[in-house]
PDBML (XML) file of the C-alpha atoms, coordinates in Angstrom:
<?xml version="1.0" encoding="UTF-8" ?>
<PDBx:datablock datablockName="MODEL"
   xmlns:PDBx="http://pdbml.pdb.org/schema/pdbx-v50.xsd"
   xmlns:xsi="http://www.w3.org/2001/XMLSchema-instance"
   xsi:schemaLocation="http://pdbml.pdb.org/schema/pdbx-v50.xsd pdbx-v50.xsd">
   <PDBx:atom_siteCategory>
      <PDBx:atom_site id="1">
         <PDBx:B_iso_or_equiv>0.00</PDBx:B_iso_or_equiv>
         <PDBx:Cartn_x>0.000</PDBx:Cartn_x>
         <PDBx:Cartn_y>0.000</PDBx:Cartn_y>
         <PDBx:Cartn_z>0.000</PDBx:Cartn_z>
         <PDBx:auth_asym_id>A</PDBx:auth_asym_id>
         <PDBx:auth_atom_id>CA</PDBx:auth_atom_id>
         <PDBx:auth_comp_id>UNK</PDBx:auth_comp_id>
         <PDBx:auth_seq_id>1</PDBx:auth_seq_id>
         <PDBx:group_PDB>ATOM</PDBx:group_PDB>
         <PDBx:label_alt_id xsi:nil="true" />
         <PDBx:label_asym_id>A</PDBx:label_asym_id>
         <PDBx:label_atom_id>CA</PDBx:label_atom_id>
         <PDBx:label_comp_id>UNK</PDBx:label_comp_id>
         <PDBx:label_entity_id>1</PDBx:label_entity_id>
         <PDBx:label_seq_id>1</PDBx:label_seq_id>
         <PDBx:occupancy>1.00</PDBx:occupancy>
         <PDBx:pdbx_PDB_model_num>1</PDBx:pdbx_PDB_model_num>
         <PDBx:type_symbol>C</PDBx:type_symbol>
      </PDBx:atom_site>
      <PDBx:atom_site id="2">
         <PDBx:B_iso_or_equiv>0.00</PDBx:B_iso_or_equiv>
         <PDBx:Cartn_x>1.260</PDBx:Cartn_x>
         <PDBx:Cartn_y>3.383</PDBx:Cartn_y>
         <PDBx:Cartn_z>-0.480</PDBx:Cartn_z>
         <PDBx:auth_asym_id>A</PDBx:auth_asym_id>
         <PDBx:auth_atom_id>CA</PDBx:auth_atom_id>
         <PDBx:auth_comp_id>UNK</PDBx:auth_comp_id>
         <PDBx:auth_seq_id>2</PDBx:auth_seq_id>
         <PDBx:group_PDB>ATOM</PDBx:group_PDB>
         <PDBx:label_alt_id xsi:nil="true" />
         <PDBx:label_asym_id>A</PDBx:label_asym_id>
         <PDBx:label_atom_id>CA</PDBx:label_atom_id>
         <PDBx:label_comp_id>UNK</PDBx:label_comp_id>
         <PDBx:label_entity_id>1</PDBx:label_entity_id>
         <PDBx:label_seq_id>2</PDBx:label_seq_id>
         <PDBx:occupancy>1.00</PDBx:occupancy>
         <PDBx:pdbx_PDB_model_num>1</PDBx:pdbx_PDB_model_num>
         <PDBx:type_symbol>C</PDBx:type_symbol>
      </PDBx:atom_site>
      <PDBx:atom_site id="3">
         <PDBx:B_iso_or_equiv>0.00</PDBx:B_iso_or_equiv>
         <PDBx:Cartn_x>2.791</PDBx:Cartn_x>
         <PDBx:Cartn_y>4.589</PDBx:Cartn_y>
         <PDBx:Cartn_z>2.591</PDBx:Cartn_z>
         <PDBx:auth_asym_id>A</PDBx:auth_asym_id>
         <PDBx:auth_atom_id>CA</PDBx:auth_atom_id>
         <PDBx:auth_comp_id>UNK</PDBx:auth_comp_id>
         <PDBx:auth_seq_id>3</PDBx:auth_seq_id>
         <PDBx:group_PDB>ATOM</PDBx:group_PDB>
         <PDBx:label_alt_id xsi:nil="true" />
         <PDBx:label_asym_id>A</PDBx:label_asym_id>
         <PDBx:label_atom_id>CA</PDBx:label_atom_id>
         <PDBx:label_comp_id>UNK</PDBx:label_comp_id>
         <PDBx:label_entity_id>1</PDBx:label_entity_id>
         <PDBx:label_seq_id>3</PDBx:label_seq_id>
         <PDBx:occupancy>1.00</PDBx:occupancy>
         <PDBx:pdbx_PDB_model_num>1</PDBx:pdbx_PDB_model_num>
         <PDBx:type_symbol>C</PDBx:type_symbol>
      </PDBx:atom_site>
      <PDBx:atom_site id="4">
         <PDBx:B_iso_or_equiv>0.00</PDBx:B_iso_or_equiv>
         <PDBx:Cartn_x>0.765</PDBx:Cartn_x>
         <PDBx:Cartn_y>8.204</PDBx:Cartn_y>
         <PDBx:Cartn_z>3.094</PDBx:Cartn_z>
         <PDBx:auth_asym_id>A</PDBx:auth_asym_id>
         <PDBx:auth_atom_id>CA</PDBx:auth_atom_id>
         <PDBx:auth_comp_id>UNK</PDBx:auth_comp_id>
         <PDBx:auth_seq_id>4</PDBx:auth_seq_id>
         <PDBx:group_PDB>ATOM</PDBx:group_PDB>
         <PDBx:label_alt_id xsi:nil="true" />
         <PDBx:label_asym_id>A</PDBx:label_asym_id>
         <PDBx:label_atom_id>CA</PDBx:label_atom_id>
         <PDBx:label_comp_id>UNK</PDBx:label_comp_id>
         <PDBx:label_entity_id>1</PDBx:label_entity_id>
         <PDBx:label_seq_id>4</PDBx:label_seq_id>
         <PDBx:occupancy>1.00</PDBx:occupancy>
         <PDBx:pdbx_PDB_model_num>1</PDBx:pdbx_PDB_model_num>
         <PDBx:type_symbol>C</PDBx:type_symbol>
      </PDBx:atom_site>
      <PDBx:atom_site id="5">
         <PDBx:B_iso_or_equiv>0.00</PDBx:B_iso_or_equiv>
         <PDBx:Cartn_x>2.584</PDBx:Cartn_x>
         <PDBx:Cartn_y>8.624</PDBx:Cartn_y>
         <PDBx:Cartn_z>6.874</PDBx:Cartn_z>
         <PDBx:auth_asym_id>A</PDBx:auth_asym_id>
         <PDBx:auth_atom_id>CA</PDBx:auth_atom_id>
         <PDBx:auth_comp_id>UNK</PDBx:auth_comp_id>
         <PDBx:auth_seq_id>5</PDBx:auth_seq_id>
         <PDBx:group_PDB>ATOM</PDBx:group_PDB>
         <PDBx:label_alt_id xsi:nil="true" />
         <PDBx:label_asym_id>A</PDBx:label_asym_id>
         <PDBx:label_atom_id>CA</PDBx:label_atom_id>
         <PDBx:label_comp_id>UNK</PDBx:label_comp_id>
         <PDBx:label_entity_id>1</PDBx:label_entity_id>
         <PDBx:label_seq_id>5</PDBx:label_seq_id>
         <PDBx:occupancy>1.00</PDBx:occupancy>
         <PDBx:pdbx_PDB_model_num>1</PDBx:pdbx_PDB_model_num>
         <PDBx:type_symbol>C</PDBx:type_symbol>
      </PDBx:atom_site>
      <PDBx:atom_site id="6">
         <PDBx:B_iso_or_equiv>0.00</PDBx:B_iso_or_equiv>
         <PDBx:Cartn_x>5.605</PDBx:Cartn_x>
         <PDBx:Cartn_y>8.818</PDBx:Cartn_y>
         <PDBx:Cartn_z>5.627</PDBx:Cartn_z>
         <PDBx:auth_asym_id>A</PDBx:auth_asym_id>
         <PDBx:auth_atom_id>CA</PDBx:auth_atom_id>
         <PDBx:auth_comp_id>UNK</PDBx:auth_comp_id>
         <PDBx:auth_seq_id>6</PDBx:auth_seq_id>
         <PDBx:group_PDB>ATOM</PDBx:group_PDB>
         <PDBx:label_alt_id xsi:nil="true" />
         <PDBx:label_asym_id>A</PDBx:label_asym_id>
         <PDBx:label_atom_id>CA</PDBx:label_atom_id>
         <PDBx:label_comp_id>UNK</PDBx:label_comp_id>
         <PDBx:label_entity_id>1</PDBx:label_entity_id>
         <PDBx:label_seq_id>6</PDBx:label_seq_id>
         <PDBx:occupancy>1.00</PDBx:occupancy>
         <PDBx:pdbx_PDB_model_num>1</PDBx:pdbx_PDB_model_num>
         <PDBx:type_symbol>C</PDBx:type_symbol>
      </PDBx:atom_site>
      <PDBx:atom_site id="7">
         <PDBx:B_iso_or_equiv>0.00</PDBx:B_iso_or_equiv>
         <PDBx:Cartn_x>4.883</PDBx:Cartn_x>
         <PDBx:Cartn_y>11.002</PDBx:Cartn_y>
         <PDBx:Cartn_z>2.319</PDBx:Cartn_z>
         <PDBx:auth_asym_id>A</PDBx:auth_asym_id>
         <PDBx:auth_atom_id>CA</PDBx:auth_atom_id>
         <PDBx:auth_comp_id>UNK</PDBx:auth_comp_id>
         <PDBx:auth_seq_id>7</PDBx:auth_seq_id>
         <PDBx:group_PDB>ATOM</PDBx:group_PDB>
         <PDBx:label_alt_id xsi:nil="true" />
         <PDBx:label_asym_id>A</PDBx:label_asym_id>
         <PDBx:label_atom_id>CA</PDBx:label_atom_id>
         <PDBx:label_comp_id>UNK</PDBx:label_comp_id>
         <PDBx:label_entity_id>1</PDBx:label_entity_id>
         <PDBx:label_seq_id>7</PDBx:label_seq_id>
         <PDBx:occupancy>1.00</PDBx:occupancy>
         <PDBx:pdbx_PDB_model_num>1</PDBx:pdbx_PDB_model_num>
         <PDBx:type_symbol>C</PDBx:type_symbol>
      </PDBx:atom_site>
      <PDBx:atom_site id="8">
         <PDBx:B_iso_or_equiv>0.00</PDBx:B_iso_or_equiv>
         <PDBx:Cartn_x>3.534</PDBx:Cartn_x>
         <PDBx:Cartn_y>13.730</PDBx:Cartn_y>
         <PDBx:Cartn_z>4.308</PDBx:Cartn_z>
         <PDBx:auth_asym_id>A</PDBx:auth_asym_id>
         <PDBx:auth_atom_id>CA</PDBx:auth_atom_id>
         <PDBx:auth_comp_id>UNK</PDBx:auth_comp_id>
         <PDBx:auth_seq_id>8</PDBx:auth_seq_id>
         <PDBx:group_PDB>ATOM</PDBx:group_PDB>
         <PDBx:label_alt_id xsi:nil="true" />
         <PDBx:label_asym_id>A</PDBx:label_asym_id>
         <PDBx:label_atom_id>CA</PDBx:label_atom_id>
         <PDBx:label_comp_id>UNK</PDBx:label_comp_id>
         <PDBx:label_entity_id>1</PDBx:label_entity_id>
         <PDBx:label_seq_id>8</PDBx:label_seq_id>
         <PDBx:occupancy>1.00</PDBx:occupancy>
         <PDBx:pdbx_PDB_model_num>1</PDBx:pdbx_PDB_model_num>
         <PDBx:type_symbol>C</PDBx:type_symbol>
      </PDBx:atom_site>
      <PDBx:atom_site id="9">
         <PDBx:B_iso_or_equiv>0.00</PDBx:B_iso_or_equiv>
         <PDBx:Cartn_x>6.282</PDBx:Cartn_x>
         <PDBx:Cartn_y>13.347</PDBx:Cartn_y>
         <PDBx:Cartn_z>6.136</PDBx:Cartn_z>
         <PDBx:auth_asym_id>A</PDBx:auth_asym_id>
         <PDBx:auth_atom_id>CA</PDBx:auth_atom_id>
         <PDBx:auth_comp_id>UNK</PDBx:auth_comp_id>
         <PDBx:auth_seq_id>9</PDBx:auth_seq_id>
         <PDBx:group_PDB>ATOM</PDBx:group_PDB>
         <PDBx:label_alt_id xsi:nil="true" />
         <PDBx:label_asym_id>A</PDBx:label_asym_id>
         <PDBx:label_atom_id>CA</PDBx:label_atom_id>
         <PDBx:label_comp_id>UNK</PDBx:label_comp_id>
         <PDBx:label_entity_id>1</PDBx:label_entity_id>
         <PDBx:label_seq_id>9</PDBx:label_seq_id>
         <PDBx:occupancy>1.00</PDBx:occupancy>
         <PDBx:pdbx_PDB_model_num>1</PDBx:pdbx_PDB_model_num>
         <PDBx:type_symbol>C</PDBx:type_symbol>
      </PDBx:atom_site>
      <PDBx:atom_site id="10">
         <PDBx:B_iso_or_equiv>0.00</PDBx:B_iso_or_equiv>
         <PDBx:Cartn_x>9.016</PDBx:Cartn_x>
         <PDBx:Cartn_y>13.773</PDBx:Cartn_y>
         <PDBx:Cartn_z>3.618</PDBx:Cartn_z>
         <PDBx:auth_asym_id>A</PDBx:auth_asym_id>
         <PDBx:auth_atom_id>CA</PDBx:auth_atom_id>
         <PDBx:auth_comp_id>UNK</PDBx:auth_comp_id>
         <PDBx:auth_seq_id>10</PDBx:auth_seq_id>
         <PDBx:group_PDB>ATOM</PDBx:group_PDB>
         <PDBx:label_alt_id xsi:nil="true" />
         <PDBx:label_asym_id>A</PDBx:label_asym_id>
         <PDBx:label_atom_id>CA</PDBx:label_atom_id>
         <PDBx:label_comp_id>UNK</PDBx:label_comp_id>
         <PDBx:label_entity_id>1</PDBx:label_entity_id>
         <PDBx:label_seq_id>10</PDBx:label_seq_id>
         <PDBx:occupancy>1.00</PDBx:occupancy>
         <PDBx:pdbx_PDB_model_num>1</PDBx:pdbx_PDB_model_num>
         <PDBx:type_symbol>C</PDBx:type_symbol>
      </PDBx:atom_site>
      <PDBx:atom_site id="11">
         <PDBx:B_iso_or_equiv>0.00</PDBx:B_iso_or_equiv>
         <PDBx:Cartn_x>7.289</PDBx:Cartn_x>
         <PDBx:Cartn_y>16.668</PDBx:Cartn_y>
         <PDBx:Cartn_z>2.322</PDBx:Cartn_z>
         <PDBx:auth_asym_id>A</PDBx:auth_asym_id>
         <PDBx:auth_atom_id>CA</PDBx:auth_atom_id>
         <PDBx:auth_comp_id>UNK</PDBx:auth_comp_id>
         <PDBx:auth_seq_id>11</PDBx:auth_seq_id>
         <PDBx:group_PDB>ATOM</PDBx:group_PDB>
         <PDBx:label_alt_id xsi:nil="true" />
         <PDBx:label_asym_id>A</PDBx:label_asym_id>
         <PDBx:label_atom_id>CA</PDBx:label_atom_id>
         <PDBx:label_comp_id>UNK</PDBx:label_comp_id>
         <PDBx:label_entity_id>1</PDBx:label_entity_id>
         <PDBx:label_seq_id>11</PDBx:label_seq_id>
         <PDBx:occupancy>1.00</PDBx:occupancy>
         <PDBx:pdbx_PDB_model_num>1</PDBx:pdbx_PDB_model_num>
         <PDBx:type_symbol>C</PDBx:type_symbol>
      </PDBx:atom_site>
      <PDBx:atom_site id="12">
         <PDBx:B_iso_or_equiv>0.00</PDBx:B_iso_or_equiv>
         <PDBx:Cartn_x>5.573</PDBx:Cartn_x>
         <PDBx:Cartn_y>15.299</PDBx:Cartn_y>
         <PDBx:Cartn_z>-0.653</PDBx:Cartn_z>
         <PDBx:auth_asym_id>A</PDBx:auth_asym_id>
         <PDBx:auth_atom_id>CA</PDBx:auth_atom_id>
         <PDBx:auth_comp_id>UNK</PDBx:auth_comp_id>
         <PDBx:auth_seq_id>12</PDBx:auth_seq_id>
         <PDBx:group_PDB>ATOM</PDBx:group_PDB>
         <PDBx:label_alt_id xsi:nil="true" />
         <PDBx:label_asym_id>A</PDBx:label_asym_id>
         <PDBx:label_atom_id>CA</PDBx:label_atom_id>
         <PDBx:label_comp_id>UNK</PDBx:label_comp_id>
         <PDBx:label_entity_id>1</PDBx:label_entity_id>
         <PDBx:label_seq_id>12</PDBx:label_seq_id>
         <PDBx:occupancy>1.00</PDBx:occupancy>
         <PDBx:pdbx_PDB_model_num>1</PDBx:pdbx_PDB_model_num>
         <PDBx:type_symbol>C</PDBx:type_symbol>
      </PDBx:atom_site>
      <PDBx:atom_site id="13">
         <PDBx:B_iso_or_equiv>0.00</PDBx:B_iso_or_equiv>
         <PDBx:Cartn_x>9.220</PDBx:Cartn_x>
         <PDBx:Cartn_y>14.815</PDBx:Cartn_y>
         <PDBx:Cartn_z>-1.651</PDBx:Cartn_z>
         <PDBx:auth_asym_id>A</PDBx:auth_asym_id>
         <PDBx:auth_atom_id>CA</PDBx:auth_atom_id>
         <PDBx:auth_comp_id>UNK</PDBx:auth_comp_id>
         <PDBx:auth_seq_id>13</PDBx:auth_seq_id>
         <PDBx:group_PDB>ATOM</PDBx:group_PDB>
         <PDBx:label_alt_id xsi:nil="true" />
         <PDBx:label_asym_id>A</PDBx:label_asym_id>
         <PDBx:label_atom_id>CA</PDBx:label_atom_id>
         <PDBx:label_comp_id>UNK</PDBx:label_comp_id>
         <PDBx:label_entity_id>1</PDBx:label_entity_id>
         <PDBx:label_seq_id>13</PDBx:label_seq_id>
         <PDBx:occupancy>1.00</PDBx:occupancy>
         <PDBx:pdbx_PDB_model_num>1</PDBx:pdbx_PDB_model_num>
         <PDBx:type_symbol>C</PDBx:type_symbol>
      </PDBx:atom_site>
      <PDBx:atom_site id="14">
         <PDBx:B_iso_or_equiv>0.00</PDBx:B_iso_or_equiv>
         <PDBx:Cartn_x>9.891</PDBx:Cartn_x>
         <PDBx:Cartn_y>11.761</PDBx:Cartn_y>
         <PDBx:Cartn_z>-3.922</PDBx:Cartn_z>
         <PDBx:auth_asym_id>A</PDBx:auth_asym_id>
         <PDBx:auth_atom_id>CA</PDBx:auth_atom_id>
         <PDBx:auth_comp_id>UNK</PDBx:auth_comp_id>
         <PDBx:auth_seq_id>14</PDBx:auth_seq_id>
         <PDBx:group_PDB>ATOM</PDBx:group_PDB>
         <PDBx:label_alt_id xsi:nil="true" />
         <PDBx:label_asym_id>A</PDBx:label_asym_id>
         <PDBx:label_atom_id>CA</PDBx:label_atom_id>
         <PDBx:label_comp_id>UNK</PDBx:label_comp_id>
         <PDBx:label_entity_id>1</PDBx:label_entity_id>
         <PDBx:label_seq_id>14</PDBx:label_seq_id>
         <PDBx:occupancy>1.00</PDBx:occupancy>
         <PDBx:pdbx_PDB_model_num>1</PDBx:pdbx_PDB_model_num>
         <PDBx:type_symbol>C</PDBx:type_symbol>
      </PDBx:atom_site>
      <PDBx:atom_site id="15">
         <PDBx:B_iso_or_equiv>0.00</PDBx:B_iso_or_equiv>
         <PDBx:Cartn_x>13.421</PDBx:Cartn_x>
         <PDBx:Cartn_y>11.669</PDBx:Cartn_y>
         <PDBx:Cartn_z>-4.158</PDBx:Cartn_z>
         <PDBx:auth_asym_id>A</PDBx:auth_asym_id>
         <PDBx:auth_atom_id>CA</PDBx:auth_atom_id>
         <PDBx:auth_comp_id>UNK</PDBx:auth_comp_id>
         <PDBx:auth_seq_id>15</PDBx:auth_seq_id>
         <PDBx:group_PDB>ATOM</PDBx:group_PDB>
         <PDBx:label_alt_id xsi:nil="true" />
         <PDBx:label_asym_id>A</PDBx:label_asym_id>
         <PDBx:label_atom_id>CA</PDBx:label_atom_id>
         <PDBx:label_comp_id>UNK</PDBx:label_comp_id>
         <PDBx:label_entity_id>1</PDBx:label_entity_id>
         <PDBx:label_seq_id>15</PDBx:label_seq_id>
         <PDBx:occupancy>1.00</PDBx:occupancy>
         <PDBx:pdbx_PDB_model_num>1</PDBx:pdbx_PDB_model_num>
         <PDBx:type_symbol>C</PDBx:type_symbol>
      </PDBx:atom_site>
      <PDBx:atom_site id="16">
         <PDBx:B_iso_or_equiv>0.00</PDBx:B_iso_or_equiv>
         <PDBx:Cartn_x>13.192</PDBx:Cartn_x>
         <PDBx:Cartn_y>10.946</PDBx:Cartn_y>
         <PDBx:Cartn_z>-0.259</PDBx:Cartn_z>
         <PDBx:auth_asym_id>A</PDBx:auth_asym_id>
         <PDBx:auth_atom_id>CA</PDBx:auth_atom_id>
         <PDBx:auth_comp_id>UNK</PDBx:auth_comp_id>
         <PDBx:auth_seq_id>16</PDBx:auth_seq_id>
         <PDBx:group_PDB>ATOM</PDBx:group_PDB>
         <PDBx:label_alt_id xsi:nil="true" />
         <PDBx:label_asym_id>A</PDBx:label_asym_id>
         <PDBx:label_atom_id>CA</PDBx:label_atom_id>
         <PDBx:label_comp_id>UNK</PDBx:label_comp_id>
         <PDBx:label_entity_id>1</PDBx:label_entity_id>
         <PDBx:label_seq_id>16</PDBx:label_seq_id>
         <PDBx:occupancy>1.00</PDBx:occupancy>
         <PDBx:pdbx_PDB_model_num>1</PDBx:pdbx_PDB_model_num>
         <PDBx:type_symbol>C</PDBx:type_symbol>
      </PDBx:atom_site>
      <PDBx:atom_site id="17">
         <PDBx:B_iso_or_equiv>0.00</PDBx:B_iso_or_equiv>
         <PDBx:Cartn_x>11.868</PDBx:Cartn_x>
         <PDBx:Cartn_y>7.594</PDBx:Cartn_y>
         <PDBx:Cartn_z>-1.022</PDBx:Cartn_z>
         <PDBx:auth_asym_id>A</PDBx:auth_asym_id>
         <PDBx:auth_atom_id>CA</PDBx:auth_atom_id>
         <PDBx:auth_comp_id>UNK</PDBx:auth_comp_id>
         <PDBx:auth_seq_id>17</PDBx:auth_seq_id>
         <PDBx:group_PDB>ATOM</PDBx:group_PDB>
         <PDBx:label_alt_id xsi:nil="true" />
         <PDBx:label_asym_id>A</PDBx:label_asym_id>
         <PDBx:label_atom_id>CA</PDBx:label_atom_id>
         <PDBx:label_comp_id>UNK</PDBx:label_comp_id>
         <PDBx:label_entity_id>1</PDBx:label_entity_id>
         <PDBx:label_seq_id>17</PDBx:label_seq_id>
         <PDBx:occupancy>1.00</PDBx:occupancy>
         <PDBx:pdbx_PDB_model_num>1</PDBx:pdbx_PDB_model_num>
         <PDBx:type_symbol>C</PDBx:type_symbol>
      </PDBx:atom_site>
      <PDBx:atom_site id="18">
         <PDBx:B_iso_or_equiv>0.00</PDBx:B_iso_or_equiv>
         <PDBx:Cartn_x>15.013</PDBx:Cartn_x>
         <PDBx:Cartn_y>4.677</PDBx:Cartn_y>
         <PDBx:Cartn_z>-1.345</PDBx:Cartn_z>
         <PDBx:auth_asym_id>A</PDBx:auth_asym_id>
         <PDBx:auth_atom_id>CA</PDBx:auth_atom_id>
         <PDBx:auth_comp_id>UNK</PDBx:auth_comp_id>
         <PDBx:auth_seq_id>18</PDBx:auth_seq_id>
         <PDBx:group_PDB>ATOM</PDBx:group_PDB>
         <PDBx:label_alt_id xsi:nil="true" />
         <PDBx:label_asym_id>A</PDBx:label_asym_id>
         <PDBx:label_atom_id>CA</PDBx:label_atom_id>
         <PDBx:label_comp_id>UNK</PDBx:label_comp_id>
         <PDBx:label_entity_id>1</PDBx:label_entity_id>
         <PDBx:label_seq_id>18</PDBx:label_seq_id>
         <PDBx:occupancy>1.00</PDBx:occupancy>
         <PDBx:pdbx_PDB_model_num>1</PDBx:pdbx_PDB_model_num>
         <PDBx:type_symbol>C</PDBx:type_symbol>
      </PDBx:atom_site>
      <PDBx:atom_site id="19">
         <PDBx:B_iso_or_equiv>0.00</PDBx:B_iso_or_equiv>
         <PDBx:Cartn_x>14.513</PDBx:Cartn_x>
         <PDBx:Cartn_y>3.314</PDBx:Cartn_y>
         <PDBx:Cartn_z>-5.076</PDBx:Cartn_z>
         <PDBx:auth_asym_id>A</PDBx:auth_asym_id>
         <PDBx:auth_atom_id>CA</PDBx:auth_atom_id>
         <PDBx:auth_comp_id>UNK</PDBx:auth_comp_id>
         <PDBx:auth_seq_id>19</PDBx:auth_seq_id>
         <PDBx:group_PDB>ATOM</PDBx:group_PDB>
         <PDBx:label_alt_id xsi:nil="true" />
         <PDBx:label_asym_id>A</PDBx:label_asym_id>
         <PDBx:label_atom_id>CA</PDBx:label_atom_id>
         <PDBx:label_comp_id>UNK</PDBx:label_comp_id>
         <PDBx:label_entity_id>1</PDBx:label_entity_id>
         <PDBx:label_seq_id>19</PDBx:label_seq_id>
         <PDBx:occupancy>1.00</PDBx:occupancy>
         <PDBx:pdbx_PDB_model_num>1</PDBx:pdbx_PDB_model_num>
         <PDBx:type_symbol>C</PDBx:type_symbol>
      </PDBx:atom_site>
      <PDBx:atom_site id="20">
         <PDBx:B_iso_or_equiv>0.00</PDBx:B_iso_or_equiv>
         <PDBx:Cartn_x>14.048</PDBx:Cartn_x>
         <PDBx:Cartn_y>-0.392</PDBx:Cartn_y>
         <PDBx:Cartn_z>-4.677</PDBx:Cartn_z>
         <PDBx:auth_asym_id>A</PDBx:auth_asym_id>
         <PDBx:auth_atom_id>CA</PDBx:auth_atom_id>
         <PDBx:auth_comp_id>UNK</PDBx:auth_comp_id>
         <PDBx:auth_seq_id>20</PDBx:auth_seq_id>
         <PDBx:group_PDB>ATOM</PDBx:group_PDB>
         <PDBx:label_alt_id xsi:nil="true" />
         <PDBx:label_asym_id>A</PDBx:label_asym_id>
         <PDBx:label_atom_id>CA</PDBx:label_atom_id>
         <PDBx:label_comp_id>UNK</PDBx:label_comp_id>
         <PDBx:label_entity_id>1</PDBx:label_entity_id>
         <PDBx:label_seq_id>20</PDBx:label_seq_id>
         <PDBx:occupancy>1.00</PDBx:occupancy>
         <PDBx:pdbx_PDB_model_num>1</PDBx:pdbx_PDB_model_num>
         <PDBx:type_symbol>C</PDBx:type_symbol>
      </PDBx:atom_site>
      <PDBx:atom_site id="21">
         <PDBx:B_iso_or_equiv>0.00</PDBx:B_iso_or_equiv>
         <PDBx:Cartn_x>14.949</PDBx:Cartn_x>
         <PDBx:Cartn_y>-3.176</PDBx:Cartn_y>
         <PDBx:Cartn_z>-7.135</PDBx:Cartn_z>
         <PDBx:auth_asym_id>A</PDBx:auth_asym_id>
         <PDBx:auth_atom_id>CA</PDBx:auth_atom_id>
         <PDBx:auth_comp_id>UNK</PDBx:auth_comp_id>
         <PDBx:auth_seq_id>21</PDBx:auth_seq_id>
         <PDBx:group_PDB>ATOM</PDBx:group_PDB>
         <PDBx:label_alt_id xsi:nil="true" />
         <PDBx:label_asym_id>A</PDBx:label_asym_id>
         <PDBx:label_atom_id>CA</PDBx:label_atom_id>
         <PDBx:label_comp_id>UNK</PDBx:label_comp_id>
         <PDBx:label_entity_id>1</PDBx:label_entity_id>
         <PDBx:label_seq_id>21</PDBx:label_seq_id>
         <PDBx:occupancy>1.00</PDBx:occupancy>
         <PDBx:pdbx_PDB_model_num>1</PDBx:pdbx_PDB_model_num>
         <PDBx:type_symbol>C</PDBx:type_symbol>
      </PDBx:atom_site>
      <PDBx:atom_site id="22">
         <PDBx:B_iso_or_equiv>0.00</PDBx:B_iso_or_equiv>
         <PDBx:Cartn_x>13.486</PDBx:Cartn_x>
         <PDBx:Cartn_y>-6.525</PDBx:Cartn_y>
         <PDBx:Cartn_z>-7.548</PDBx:Cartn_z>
         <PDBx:auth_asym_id>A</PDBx:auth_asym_id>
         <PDBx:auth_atom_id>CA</PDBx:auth_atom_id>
         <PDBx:auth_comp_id>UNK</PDBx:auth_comp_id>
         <PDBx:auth_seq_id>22</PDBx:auth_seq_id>
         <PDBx:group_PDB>ATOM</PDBx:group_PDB>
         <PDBx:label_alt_id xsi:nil="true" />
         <PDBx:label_asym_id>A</PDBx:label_asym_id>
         <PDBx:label_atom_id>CA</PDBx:label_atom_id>
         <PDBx:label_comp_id>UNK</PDBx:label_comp_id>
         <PDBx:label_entity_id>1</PDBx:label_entity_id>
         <PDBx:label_seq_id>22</PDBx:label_seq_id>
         <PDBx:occupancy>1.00</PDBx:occupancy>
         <PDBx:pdbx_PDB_model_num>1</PDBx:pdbx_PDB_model_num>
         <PDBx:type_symbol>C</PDBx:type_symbol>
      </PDBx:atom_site>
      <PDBx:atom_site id="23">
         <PDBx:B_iso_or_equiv>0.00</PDBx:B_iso_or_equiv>
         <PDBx:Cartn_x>15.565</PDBx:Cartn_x>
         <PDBx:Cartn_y>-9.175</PDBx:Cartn_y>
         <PDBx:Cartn_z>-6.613</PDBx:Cartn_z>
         <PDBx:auth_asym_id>A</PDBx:auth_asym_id>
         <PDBx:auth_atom_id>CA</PDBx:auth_atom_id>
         <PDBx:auth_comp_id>UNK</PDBx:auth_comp_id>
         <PDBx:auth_seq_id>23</PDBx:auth_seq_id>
         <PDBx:group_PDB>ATOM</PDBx:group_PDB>
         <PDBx:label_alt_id xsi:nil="true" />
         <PDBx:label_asym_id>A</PDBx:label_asym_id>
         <PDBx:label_atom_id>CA</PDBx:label_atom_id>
         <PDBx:label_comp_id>UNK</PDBx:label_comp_id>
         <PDBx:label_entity_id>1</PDBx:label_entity_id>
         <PDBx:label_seq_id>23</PDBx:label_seq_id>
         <PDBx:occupancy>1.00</PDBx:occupancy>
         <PDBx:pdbx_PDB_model_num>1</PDBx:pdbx_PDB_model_num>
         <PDBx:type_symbol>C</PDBx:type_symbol>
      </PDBx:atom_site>
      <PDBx:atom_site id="24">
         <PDBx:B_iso_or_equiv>0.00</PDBx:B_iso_or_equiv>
         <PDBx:Cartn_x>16.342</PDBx:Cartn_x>
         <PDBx:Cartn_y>-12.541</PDBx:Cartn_y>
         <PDBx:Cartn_z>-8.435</PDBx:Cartn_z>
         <PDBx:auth_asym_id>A</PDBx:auth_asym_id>
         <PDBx:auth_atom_id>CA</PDBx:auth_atom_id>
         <PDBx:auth_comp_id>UNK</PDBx:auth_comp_id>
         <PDBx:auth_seq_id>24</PDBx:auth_seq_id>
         <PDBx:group_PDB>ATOM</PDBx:group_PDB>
         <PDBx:label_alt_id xsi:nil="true" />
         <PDBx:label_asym_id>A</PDBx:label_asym_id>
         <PDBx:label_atom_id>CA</PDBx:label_atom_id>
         <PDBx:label_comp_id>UNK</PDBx:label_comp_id>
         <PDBx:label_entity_id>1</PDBx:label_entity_id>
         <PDBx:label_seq_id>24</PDBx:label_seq_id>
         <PDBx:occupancy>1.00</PDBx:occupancy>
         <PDBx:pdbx_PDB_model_num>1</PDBx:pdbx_PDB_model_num>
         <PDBx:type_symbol>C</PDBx:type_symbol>
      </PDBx:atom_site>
      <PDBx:atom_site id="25">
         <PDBx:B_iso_or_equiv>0.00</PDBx:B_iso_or_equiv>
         <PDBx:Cartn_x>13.678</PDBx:Cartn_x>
         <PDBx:Cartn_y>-14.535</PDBx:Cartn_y>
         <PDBx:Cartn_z>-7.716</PDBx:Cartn_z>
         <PDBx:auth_asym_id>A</PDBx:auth_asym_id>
         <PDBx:auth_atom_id>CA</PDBx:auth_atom_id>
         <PDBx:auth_comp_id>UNK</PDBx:auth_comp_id>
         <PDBx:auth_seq_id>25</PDBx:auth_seq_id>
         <PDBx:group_PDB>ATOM</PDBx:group_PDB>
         <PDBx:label_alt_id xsi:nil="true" />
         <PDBx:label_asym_id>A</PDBx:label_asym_id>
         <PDBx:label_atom_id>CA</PDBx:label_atom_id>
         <PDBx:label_comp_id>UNK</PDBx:label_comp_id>
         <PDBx:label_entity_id>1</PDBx:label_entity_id>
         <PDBx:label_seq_id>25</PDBx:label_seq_id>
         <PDBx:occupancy>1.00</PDBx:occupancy>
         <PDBx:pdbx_PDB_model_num>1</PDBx:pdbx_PDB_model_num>
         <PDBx:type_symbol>C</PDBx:type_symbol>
      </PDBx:atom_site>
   </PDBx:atom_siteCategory>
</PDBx:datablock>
């Protein structure tokens, strides 16, 4: 789910998310 806490948190800011990559399986 989209984490709203934490958006309003950072400001509306999404280069304060971490990018995150799928792993191999």
């Amino acid at each position: 789910p989209f984490p709203w806490k934490e958006w309003d948190a950072c400001g509306e800011n999404p280069d304060l998310f971490l990018d995150w990559e799928p792993n191999d399986r």
